[in-house]
Every structure is written in C-alpha cells, then in structure tokens.
N, C-alpha and C. Protein backbone atom coordinates (compact mmCIF):
# COMPACT_ATOMS: atom_id res chain seq x y z
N UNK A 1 -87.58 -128.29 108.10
CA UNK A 1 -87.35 -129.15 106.98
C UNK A 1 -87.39 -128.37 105.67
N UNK A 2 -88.35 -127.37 105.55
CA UNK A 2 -88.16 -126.69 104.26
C UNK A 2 -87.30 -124.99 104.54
N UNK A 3 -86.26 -125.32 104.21
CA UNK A 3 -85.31 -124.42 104.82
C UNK A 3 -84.98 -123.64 103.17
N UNK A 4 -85.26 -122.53 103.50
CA UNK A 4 -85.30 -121.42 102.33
C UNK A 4 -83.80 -121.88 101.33
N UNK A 5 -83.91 -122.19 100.36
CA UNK A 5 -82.79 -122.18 99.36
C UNK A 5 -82.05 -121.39 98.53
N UNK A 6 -80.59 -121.14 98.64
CA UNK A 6 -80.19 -119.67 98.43
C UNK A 6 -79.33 -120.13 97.60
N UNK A 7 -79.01 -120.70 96.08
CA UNK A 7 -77.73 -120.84 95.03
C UNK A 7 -77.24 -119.90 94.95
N UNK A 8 -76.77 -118.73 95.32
CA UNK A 8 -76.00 -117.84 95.08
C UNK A 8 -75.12 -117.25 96.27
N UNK A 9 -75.61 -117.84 97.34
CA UNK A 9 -75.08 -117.58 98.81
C UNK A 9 -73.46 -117.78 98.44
N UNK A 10 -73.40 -118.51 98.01
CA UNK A 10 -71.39 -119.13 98.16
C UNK A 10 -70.62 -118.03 97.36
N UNK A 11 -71.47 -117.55 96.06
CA UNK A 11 -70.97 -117.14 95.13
C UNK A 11 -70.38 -115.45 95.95
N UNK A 12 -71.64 -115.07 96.85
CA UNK A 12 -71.51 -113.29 97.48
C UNK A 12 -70.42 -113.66 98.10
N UNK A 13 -70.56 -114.79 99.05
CA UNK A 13 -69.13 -114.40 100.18
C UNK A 13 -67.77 -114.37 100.04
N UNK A 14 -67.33 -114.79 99.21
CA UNK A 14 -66.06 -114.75 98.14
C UNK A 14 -65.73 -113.31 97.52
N UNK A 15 -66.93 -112.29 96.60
CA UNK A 15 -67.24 -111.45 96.18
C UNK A 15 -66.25 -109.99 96.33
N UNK A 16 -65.60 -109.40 96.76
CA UNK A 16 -65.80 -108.32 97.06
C UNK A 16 -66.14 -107.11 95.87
N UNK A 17 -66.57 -106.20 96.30
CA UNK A 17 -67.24 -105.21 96.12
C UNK A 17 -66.33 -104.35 95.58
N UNK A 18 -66.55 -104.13 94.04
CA UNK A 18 -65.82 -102.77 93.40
C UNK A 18 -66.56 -101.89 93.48
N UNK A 19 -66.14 -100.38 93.36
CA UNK A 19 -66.62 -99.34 93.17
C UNK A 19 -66.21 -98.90 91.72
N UNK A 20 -67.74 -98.13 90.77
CA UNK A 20 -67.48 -97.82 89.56
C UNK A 20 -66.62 -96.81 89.41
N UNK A 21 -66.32 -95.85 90.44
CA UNK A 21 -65.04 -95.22 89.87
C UNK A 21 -64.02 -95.47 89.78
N UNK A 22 -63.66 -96.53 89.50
CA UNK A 22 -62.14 -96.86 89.40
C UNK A 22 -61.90 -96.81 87.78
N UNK A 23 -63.50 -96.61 87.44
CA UNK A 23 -63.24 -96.49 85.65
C UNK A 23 -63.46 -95.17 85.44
N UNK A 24 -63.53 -94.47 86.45
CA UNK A 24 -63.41 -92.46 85.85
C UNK A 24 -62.66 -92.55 85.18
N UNK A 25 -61.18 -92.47 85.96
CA UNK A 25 -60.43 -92.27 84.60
C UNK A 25 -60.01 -92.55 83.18
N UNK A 26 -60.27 -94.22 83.12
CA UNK A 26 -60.29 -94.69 81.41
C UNK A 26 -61.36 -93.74 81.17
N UNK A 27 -62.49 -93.85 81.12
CA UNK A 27 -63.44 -92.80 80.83
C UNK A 27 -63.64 -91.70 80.21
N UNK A 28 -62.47 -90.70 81.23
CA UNK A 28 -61.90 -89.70 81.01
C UNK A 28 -61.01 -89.21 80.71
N UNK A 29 -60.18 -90.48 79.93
CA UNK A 29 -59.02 -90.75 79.41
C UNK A 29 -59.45 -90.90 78.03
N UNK A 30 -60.56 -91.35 77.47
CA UNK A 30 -60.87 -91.76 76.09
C UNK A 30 -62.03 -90.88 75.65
N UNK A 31 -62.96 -89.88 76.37
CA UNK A 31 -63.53 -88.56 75.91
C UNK A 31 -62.41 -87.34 76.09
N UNK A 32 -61.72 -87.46 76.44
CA UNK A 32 -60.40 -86.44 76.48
C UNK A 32 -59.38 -87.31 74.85
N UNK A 33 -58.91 -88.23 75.12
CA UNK A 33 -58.16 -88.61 73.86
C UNK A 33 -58.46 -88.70 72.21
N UNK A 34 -59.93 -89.54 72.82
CA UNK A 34 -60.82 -89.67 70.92
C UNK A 34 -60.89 -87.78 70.49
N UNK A 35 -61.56 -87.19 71.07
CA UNK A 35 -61.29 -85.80 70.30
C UNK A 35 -60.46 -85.03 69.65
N UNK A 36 -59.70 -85.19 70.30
CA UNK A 36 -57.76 -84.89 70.18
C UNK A 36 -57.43 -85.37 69.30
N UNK A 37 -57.42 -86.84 69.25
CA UNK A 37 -57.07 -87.04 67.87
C UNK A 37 -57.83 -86.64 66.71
N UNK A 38 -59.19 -86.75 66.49
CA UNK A 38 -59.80 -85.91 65.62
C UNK A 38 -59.11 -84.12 65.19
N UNK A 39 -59.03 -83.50 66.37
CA UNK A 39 -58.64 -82.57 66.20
C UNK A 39 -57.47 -82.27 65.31
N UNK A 40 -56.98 -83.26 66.28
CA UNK A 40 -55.43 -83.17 65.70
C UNK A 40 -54.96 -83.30 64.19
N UNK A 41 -55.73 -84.91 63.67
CA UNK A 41 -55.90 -84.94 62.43
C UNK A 41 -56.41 -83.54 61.64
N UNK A 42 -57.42 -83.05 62.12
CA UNK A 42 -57.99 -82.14 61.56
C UNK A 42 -56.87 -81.25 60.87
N UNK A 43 -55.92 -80.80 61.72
CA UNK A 43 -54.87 -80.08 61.66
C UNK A 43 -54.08 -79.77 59.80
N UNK A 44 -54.19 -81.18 60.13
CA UNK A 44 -53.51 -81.32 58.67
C UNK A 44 -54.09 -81.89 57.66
N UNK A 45 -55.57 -82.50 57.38
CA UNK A 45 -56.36 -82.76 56.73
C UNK A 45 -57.52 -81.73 56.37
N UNK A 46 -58.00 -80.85 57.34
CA UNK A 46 -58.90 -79.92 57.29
C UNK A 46 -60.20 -80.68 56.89
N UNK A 47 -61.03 -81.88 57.64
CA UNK A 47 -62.13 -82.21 57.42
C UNK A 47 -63.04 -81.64 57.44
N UNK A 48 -63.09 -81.00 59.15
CA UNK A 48 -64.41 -80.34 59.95
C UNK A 48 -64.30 -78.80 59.18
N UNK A 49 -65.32 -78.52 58.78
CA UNK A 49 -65.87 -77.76 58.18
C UNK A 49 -65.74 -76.44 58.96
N UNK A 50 -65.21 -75.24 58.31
CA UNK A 50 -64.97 -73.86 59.70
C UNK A 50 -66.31 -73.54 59.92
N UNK A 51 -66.18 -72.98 60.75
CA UNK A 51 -67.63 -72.39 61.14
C UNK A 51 -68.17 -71.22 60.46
N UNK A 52 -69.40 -71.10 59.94
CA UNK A 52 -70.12 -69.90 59.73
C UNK A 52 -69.97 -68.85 59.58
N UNK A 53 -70.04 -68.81 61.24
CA UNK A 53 -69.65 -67.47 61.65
C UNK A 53 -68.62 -66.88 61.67
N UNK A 54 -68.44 -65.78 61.37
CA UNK A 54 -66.95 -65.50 61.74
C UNK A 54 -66.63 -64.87 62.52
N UNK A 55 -65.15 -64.76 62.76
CA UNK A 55 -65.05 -64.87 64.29
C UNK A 55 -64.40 -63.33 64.51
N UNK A 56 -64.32 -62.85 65.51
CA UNK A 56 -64.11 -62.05 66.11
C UNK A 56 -62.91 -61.20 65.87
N UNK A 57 -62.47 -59.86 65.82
CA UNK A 57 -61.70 -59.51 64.99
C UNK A 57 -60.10 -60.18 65.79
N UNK A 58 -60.44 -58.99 66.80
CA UNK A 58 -59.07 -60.22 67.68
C UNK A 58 -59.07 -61.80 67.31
N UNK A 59 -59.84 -62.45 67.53
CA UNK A 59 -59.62 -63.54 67.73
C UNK A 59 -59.32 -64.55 65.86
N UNK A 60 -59.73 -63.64 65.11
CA UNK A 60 -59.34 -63.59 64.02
C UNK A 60 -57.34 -63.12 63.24
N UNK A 61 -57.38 -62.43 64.19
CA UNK A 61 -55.78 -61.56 64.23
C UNK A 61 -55.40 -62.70 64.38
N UNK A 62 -55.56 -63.29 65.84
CA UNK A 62 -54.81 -64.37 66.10
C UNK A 62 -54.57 -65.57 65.24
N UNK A 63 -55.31 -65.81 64.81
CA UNK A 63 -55.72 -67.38 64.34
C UNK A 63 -54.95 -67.37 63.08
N UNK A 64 -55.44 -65.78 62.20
CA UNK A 64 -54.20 -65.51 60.77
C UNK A 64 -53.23 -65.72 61.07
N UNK A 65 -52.59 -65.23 61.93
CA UNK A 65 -51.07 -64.82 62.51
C UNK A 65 -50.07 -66.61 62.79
N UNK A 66 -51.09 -67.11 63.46
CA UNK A 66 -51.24 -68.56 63.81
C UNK A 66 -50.55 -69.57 62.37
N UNK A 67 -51.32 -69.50 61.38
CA UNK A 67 -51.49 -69.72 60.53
C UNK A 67 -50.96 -69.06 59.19
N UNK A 68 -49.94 -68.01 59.37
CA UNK A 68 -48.93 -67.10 58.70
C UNK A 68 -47.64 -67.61 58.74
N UNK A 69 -47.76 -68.15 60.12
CA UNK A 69 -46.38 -68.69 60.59
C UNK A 69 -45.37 -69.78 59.62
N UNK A 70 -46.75 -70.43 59.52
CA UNK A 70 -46.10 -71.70 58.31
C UNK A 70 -45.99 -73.02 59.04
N UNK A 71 -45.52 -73.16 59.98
CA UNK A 71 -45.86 -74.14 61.24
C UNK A 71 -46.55 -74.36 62.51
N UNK A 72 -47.24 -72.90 63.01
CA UNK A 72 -47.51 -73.29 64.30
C UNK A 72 -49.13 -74.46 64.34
N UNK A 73 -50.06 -74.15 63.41
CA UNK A 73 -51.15 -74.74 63.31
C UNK A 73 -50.58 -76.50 63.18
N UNK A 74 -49.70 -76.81 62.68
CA UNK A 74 -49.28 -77.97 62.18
C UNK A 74 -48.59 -78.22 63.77
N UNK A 75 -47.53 -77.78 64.30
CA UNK A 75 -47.56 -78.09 65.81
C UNK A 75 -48.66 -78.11 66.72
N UNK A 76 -49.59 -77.93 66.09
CA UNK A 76 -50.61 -77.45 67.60
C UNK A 76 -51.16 -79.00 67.22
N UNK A 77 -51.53 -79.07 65.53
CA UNK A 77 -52.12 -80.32 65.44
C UNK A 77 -51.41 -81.52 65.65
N UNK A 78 -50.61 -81.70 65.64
CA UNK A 78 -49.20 -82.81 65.67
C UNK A 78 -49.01 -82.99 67.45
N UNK A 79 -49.28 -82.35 67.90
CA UNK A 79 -49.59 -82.06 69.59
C UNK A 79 -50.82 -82.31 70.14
N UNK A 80 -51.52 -82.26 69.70
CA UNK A 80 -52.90 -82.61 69.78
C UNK A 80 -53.26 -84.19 69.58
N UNK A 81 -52.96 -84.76 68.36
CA UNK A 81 -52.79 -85.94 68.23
C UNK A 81 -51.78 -86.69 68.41
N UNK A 82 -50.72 -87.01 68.91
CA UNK A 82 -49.71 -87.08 69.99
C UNK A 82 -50.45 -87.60 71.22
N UNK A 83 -50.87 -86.12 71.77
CA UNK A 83 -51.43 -86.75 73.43
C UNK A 83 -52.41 -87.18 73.15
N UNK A 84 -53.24 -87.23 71.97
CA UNK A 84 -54.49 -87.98 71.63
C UNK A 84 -54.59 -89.21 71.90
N UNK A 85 -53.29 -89.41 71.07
CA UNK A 85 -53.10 -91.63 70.84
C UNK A 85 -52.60 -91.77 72.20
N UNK A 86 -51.67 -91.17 73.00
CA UNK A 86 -51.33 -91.58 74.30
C UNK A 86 -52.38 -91.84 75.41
N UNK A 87 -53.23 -90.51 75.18
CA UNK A 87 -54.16 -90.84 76.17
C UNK A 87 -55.04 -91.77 76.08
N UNK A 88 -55.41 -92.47 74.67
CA UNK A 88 -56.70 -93.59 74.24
C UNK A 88 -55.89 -94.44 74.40
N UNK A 89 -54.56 -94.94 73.88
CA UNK A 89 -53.72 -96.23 74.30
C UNK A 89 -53.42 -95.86 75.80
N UNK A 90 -53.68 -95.06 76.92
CA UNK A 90 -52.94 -95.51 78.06
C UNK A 90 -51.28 -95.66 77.90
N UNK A 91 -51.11 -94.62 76.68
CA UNK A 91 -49.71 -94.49 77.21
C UNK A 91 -48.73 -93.20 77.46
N UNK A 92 -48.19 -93.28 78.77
CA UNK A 92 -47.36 -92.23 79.01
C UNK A 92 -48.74 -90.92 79.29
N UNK A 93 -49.42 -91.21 79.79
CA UNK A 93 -50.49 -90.59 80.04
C UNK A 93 -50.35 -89.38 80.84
N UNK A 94 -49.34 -89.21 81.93
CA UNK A 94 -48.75 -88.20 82.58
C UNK A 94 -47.98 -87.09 81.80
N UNK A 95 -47.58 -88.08 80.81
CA UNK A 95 -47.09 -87.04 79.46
C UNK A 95 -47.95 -86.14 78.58
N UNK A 96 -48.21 -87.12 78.05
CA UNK A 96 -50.07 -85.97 77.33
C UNK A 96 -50.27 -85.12 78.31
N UNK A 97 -50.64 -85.33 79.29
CA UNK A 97 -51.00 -84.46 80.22
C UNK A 97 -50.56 -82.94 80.19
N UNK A 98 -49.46 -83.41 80.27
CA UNK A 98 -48.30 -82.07 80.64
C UNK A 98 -48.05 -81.69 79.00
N UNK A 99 -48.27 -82.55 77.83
CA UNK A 99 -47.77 -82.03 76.50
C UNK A 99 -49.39 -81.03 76.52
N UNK A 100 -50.48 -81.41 76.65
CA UNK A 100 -51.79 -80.58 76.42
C UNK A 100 -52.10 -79.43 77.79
N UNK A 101 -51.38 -79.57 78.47
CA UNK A 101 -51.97 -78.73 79.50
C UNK A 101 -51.76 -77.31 78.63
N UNK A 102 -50.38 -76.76 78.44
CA UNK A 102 -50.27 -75.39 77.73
C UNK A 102 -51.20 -75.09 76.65
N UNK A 103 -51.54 -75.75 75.67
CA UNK A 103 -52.66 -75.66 75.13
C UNK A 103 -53.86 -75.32 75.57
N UNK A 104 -54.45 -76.14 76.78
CA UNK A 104 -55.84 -75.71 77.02
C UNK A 104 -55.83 -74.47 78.28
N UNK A 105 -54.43 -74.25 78.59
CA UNK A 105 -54.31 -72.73 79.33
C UNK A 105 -54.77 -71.55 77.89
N UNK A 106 -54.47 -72.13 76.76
CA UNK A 106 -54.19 -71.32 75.81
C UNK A 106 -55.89 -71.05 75.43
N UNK A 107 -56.06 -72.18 74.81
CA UNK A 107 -57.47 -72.57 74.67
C UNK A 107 -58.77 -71.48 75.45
N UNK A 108 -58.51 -71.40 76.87
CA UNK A 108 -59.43 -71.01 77.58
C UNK A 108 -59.32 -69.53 77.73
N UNK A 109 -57.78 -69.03 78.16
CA UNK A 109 -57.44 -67.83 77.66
C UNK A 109 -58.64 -67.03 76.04
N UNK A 110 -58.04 -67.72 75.23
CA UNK A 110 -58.78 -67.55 73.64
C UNK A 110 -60.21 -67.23 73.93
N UNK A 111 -60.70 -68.18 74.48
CA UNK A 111 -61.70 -68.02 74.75
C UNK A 111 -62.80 -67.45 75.47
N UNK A 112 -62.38 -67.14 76.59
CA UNK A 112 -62.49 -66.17 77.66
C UNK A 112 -62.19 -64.72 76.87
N UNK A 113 -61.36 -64.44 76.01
CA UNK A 113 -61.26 -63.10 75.78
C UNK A 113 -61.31 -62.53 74.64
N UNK A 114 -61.54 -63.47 73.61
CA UNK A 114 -61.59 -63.27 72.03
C UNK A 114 -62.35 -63.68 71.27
N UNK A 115 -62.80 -65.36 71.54
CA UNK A 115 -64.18 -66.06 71.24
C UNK A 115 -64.88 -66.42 72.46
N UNK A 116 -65.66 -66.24 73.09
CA UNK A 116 -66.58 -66.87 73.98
C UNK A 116 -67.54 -67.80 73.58
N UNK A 117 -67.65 -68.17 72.38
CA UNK A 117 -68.69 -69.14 72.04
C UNK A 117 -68.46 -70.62 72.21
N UNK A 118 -66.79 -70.45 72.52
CA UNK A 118 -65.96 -72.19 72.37
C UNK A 118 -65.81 -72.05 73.96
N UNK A 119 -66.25 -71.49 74.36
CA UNK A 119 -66.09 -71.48 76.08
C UNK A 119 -66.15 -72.76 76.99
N UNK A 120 -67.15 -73.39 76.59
CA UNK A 120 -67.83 -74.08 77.07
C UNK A 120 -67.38 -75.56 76.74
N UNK A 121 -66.98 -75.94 75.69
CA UNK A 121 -66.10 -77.35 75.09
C UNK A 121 -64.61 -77.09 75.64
N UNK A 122 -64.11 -75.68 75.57
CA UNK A 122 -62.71 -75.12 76.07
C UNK A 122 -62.92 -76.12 77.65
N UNK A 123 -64.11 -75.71 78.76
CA UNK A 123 -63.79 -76.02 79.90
C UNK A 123 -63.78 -77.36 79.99
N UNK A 124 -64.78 -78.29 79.29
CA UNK A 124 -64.68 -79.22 79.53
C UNK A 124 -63.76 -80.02 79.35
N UNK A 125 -62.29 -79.59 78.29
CA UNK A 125 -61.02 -80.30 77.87
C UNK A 125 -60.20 -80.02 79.52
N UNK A 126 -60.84 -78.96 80.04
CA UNK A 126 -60.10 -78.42 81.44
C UNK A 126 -60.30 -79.16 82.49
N UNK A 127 -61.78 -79.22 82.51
CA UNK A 127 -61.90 -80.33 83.54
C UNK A 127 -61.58 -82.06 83.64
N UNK A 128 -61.39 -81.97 82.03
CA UNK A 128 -60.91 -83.60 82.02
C UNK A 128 -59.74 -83.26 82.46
N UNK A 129 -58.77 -82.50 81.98
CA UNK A 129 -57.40 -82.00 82.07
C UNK A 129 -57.12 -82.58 83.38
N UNK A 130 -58.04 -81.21 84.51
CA UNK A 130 -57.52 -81.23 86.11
C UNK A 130 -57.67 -82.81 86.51
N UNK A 131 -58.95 -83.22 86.18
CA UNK A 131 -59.35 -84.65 86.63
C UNK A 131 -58.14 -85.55 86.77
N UNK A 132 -58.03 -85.50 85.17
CA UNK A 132 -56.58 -86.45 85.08
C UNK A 132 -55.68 -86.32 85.99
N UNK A 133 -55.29 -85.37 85.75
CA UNK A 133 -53.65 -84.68 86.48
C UNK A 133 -53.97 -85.04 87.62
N UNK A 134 -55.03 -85.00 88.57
CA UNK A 134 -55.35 -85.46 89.76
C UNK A 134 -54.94 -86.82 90.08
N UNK A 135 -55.83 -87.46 88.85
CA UNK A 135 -55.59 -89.17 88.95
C UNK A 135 -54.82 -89.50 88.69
N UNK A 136 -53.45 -88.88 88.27
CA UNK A 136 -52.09 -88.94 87.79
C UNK A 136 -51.21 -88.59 88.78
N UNK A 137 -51.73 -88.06 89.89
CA UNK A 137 -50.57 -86.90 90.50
C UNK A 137 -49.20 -87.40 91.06
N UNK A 138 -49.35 -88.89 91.52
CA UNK A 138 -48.18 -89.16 91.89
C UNK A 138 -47.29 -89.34 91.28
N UNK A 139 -47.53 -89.07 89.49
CA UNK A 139 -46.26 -89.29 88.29
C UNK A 139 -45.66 -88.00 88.58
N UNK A 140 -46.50 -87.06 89.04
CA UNK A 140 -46.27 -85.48 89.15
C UNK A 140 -44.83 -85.13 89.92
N UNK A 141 -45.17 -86.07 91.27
CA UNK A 141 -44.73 -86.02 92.30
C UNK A 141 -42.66 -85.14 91.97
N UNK A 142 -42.07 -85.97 91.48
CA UNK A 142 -41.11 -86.07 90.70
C UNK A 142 -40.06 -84.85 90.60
N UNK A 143 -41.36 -84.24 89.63
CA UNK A 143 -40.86 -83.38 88.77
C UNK A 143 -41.31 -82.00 89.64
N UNK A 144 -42.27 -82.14 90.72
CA UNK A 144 -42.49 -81.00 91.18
C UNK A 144 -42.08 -80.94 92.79
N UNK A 145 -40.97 -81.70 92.57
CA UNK A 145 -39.93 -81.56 94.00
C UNK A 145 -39.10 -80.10 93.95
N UNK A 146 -38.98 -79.63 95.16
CA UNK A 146 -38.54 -78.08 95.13
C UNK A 146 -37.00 -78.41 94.78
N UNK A 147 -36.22 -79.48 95.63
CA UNK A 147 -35.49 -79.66 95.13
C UNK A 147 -34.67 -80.87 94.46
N UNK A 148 -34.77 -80.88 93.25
CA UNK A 148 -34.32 -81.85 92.46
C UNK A 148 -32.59 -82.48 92.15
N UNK A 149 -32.54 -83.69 92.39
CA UNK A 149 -31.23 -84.19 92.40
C UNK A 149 -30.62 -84.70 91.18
N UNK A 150 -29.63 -84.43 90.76
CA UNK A 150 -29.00 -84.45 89.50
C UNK A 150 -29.34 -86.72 89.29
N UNK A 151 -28.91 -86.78 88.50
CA UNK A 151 -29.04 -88.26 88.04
C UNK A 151 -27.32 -88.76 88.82
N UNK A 152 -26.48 -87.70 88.71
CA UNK A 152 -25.24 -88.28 89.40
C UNK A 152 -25.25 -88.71 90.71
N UNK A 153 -26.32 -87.17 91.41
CA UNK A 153 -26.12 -87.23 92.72
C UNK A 153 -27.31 -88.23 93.35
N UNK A 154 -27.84 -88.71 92.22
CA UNK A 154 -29.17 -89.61 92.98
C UNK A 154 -28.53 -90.86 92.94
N UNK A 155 -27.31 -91.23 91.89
CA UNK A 155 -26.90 -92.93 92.49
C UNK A 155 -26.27 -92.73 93.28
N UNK A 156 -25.33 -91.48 93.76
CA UNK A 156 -24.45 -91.68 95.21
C UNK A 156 -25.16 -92.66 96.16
C-alpha cells in the first residue's frame, strides 16, 4: 500500500541522453573566433599595446619587412578578422578554416624559430585549428579528392 513515489519517473523515460561534446566545437569555434577578431581589429587600430621586450633580431627583420610592404600587416589583419566573424557567427566555417590555416603554419614557423616566447598561444590557435578541421572534415572531403571533376563534367 505505501508504494515508493517517483514524479519524475515519466519525465526519464522519454529522455534521451546527450553527450557534452557535441558543444566542443561551438566552444572551439568562439575561443578560436573572439581572438581573431580582436586581433584582427588590432591590425588596423593598433590598441594592444607592443610588447616590452623586444624582439629578436630575425624575428624583428621580419616583422619590419612585413610592415615596409605597405599592405601585408593590413592583409594579415583583414584575414584574421574575416575568419574571426565567420567562425563566432558559424559561418562558412570550413572557410575560415582554410583562410587561417596558412597563417598559423606561419605563426608557428615564427615562432619556433625567431620568437619562442609566442610559442605557446601560437599552438593553441593550432590545436583549435586541427580540432576544427577535424570537426569539419567532411566539407574537406570535396576539395581533397585526387581527382576532381570539372562543373561540366559533373552535370553529364
């Protein structure tokens, strides 16, 4: 007669069960994007303050040279914030991808051999990078067919 009372019984069996990674990637879509755009802005506003220290003679060569050009700093930033807003809006996200990947080849390169002190923020744009591209891969799929069919020969 006094039979244990359970209000929530109806509610579980209906239920199923998500797993929290299905939000890695927004996640890692919006600590990869919010920076970027900062950065990016940075580009052409010059907020963030240079650093201190100064940097390394190579890695100094470079950065003048960079910045001699007359445009490349302004592409890098205009590229930067680009895949910034794509990646925080969720859009064309496979794109950012592939617009920032050459960059953070660049990035880590730089770093690895001219500054080592940005080493370490360098990898982590890398590992969001791979992450993504992972969680992306089947946009990949596509474009990294050995062999690719013209747009003519694909409506035959």
């Amino acid at each position: 007669m006094n039979e244990p009372t359970t209000h929530n019984a109806g509610l579980a069996e209906g239920r199923t069960t998500k797993s929290v990674t299905r939000h890695f990637p927004t996640v890692a879509r919006i600590l990869m994007g919010l920076p970027l755009i900062v950065f990016g802005l940075n580009g052409f506003f010059n907020f963030i303050p240079a650093p201190q220290t100064p940097l390394p003679e190579g890695a100094a060569a470079l950065v003048g040279a960079l910045m001699k050009s007359g445009y490349m700093m302004q592409l890098i930033g205009a590229t930067q914030l680009i895949a910034g807003v794509m990646l925080a809006l969720n859009r064309f996200v496979p794109l950012a991808l592939a617009l920032f990947a050459p960059f953070i080849v660049n990035s880590i390169a730089f770093h690895l051999w001219l500054e080592p002190s940005g080493l370490p923020m360098a990898a982590v744009f890398l590992v969001l990078e791979v992450y993504l591209a992972w969680a992306y891969r089947n946009a990949y799929c596509p474009m990294l067919a050995m062999r690719a069919a013209t747009s003519k020969t694909a409506a035959k």
